[in-house]
Protein backbone atom coordinates (compact mmCIF):
# COMPACT_ATOMS: atom_id res chain seq x y z
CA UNK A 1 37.85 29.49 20.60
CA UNK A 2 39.12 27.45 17.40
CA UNK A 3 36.98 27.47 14.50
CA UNK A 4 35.89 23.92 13.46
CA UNK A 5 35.83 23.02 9.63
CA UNK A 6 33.39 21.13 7.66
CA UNK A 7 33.74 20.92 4.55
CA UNK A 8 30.55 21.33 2.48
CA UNK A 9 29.00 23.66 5.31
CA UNK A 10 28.34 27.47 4.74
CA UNK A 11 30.32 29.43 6.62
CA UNK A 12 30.28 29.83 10.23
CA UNK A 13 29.63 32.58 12.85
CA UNK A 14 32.96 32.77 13.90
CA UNK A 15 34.44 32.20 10.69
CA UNK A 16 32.42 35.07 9.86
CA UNK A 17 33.59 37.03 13.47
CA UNK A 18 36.72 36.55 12.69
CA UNK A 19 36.30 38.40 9.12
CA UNK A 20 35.02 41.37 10.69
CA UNK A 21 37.69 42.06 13.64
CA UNK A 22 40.33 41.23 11.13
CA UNK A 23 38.81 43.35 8.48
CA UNK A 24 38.87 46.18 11.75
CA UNK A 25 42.33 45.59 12.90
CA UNK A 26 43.49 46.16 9.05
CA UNK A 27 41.12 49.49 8.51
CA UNK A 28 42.58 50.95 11.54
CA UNK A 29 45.75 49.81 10.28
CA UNK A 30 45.34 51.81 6.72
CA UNK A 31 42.85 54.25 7.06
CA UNK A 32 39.80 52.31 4.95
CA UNK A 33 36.63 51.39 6.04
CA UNK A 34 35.71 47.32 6.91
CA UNK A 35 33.55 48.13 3.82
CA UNK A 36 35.76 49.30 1.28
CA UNK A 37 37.89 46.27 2.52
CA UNK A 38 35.50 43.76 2.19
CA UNK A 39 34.69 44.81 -1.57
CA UNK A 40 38.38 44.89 -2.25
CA UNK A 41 39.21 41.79 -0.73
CA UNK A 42 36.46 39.89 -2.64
CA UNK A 43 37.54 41.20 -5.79
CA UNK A 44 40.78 40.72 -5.04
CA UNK A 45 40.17 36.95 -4.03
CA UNK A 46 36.81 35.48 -5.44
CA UNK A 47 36.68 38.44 -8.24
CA UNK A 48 35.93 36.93 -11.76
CA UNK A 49 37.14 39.14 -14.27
CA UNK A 50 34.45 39.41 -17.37
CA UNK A 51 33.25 41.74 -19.91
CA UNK A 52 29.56 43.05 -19.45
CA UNK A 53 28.46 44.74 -22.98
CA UNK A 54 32.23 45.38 -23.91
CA UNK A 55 33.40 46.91 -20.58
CA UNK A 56 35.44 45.22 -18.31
CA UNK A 57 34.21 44.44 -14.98
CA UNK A 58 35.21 42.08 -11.61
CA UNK A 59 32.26 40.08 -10.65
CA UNK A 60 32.64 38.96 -6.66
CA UNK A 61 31.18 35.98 -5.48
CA UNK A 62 29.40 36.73 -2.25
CA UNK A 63 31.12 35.67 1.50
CA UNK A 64 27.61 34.62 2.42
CA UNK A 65 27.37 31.65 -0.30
CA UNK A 66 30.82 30.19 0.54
CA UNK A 67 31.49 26.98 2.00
CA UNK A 68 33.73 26.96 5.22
CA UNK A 69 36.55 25.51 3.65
CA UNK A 70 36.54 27.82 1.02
CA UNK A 71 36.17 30.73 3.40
CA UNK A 72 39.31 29.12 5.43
CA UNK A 73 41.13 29.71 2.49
CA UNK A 74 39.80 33.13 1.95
CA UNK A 75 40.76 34.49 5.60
CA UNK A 76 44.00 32.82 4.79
CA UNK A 77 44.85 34.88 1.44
CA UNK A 78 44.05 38.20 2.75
CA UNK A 79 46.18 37.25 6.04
CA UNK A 80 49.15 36.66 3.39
CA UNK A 81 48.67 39.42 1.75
CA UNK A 82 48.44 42.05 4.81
CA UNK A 83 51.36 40.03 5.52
CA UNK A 84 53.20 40.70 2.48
CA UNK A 85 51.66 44.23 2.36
CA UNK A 86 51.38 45.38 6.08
CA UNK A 87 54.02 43.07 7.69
CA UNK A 88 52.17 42.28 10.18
CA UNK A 89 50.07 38.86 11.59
CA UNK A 90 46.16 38.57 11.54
CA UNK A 91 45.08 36.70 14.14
CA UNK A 92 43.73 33.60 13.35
CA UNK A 93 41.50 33.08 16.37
């Protein structure tokens, strides 16, 4: 089933779907759980990096909150990367 985007909208259900078997596929790939995954990936690609009192810290935006373009684009960066990493495809479907 393709996934339809509209800009402007929150994410979908599938895009969201998709997140989660890809984030499985790559955890039983390397050994971490979809959660560690999904905290590094967010850092990794919608981390902020500020100080908080002197310390530095990664603030994440939250999957939830982005719009389905911008999710498209997120899927797309962490299927680059576990390409450049992994060398291997994500689906995209």
């Amino acid at each position: 089933m393709p996934i339809t985007i509209t800009a402007g909208r929150e994410r979908s259900n599938d895009q969201n779907a998709l997140y989660w078997k890809m984030l499985e596929i790559i955890s039983s790939e390397t050994g971490h759980s979809k959660d560690e995954l999904h905290e590094f990936f967010k850092q990794e690609f919608l981390g902020d990096k500020i100080e908080v009192m002197d310390k530095p810290f990664i603030f994440s935006r939250s999957t939830t909150k982005l719009k389905t373009d911008e999710f498209t684009k997120y899927l797309t960066d962490i299927r680059y990367f576990i390409f450049d990493k992994l060398n291997f495809d994500l689906p995209i479907e």
